[in-house]
N, C-alpha and C. Protein backbone atom coordinates (compact mmCIF):
# COMPACT_ATOMS: atom_id res chain seq x y z
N UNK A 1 31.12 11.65 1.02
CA UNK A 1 30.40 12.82 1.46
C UNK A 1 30.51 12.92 2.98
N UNK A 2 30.54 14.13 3.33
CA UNK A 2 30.42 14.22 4.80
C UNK A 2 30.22 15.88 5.04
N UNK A 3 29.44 15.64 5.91
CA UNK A 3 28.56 17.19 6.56
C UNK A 3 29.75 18.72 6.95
N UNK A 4 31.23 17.64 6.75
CA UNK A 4 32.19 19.08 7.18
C UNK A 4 32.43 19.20 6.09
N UNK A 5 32.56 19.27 4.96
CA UNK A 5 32.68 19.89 4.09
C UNK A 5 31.25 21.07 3.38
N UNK A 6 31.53 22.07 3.42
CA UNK A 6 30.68 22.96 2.86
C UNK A 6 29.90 22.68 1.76
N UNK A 7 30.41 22.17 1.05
CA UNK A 7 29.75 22.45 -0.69
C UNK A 7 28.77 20.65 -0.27
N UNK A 8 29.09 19.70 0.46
CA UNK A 8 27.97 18.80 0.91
C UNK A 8 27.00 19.38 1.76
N UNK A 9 27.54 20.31 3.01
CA UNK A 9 26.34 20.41 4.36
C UNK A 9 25.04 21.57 3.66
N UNK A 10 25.52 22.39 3.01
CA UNK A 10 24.22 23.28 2.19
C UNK A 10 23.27 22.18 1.81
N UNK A 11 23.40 21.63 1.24
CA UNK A 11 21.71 20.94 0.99
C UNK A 11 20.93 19.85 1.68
N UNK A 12 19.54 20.15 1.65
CA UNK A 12 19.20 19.41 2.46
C UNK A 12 19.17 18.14 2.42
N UNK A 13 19.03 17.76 0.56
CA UNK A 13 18.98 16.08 0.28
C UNK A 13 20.79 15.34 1.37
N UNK A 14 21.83 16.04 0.97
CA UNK A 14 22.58 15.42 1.57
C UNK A 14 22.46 15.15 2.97
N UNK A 15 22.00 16.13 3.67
CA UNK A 15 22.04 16.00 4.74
C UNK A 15 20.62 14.78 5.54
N UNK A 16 19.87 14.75 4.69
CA UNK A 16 18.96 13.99 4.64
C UNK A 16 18.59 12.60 4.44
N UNK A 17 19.83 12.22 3.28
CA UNK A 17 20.16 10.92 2.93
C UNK A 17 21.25 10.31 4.12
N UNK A 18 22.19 11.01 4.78
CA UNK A 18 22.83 10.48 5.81
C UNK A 18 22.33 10.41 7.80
N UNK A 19 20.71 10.98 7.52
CA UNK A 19 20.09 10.81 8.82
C UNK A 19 19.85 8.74 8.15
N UNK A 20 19.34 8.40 7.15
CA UNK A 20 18.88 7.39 6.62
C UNK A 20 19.28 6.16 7.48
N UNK A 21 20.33 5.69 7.93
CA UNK A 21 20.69 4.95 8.68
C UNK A 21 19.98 4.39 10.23
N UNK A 22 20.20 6.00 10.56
CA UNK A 22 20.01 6.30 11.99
C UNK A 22 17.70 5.92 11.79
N UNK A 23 17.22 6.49 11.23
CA UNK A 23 16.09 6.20 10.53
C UNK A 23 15.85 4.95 10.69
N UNK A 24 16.36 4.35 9.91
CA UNK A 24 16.34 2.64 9.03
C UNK A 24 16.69 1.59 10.99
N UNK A 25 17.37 2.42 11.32
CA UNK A 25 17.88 1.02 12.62
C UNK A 25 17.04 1.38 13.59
N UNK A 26 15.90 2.64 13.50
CA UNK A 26 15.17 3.23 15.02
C UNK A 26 13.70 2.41 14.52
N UNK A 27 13.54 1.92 13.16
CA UNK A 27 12.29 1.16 12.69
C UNK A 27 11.87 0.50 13.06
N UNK A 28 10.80 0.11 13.05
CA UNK A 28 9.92 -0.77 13.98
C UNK A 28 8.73 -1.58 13.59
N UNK A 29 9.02 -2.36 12.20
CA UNK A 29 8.44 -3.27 11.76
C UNK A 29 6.77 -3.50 12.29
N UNK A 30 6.80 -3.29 13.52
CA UNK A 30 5.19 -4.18 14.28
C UNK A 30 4.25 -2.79 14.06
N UNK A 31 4.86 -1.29 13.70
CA UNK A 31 4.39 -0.35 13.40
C UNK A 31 3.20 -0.38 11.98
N UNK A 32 3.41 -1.22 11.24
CA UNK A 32 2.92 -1.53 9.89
C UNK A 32 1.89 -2.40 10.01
N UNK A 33 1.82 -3.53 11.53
CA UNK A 33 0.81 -4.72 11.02
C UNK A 33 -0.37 -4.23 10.62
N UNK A 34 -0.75 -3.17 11.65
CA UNK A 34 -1.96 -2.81 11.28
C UNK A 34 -2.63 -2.62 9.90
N UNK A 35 -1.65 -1.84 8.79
CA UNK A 35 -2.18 -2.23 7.12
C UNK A 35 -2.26 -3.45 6.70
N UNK A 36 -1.42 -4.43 7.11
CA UNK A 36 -1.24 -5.60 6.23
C UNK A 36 -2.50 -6.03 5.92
N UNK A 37 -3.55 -6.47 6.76
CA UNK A 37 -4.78 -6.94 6.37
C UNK A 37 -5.44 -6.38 5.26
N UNK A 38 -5.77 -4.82 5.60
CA UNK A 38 -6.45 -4.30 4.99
C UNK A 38 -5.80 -4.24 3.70
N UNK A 39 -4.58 -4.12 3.38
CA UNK A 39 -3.66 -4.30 1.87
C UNK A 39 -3.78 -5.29 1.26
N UNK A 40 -4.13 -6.53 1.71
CA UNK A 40 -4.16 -7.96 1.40
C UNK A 40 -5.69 -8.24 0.79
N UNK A 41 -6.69 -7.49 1.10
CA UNK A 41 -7.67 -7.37 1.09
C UNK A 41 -8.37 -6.63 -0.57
N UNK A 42 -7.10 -5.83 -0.87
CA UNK A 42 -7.33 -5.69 -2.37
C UNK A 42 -7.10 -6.12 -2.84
N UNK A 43 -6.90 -5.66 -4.27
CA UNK A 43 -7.06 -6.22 -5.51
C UNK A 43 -5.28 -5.78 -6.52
N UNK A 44 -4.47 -4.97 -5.51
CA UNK A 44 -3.65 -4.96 -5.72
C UNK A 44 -2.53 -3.66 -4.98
N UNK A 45 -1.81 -3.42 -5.31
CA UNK A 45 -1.03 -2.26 -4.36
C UNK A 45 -0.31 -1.43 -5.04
N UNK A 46 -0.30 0.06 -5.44
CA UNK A 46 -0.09 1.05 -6.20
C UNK A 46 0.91 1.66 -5.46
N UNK A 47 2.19 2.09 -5.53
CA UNK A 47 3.33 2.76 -4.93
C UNK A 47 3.50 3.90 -5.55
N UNK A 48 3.86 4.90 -5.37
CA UNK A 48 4.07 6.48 -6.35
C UNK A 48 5.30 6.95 -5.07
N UNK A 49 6.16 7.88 -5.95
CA UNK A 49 6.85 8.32 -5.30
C UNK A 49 8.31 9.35 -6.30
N UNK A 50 9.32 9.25 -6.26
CA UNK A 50 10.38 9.90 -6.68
C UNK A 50 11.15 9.41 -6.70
N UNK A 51 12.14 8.86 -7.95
CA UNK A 51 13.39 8.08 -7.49
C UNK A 51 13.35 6.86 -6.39
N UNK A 52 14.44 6.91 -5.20
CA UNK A 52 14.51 5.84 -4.68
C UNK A 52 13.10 5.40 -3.52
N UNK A 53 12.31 7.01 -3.47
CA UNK A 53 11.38 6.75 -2.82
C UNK A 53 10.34 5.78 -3.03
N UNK A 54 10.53 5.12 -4.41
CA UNK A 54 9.50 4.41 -5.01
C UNK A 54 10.32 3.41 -5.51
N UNK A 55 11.37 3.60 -5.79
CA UNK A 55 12.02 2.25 -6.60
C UNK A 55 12.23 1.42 -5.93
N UNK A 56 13.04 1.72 -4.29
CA UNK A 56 13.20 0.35 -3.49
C UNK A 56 12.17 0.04 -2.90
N UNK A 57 10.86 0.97 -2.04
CA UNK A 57 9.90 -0.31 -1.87
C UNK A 57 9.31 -0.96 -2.86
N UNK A 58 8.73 -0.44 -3.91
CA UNK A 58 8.40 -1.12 -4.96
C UNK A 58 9.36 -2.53 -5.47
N UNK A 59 10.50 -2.02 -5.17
CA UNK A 59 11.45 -3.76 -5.62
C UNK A 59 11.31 -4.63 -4.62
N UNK A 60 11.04 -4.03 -3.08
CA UNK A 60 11.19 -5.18 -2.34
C UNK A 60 9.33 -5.43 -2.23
N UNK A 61 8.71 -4.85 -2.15
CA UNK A 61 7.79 -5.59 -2.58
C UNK A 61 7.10 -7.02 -3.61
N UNK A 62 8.26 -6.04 -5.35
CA UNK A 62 7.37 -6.70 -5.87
C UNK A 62 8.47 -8.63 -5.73
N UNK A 63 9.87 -8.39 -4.85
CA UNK A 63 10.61 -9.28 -4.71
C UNK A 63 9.75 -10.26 -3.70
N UNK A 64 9.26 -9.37 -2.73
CA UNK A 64 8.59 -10.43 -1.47
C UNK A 64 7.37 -11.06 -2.40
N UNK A 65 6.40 -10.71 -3.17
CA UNK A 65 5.56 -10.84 -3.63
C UNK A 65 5.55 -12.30 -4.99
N UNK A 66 7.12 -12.41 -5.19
CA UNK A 66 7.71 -13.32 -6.17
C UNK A 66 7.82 -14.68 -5.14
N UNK A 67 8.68 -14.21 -4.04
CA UNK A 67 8.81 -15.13 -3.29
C UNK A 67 7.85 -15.73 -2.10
N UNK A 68 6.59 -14.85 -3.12
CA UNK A 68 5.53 -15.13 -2.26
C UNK A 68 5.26 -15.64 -0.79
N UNK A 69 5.89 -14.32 -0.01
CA UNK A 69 6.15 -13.65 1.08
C UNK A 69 4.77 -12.95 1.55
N UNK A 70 4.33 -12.37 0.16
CA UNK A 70 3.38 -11.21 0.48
C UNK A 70 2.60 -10.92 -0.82
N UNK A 71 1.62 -11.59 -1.36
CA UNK A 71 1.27 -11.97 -2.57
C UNK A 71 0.05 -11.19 -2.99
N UNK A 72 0.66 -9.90 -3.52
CA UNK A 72 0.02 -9.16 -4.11
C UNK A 72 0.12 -8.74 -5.21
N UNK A 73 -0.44 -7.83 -6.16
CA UNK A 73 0.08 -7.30 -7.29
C UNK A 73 0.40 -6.17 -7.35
N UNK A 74 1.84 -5.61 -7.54
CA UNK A 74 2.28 -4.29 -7.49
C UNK A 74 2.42 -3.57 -8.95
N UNK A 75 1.68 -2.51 -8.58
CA UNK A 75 2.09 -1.26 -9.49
C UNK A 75 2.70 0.18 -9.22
N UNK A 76 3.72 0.27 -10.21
CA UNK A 76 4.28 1.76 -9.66
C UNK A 76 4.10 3.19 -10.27
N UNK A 77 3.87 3.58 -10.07
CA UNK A 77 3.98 5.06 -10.77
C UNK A 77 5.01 5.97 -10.71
């Protein structure tokens, strides 16, 4: 895929899934500490979302959570 071709640059998911990178490397991890406590603090952690919006944090969650990284109980919707 790539944005010079027409029948890719019309939509927005494409064009949207290839900002993803640029996204993913401007992240900033220390942005989040602030939940951790309060997340740790329940009784478990509920994810909802669409497709990959939910499938990969939910996997790396419930992966950190195996490797008890981050030991909570995940549920997804």
């Amino acid at each position: 895929m790539n944005l010079n071709e027409e029948k890719y640059s019309k939509f927005a998911l494409i064009r949207e899934m290839l900002e993803t990178p640029a996204i993913i490397r401007s992240f900033d991890p220390r942005v989040s500490e602030r939940f951790v406590k309060k997340i740790r603090s329940k009784k478990g952690l509920f994810l909802t979302g669409e497709g990959s919006s939910r499938l990969f944090p939910a996997k790396r969650a419930i992966s950190s959570s195996l490797k008890k990284e981050f030991l909570i109980p995940v549920i997804t919707g």
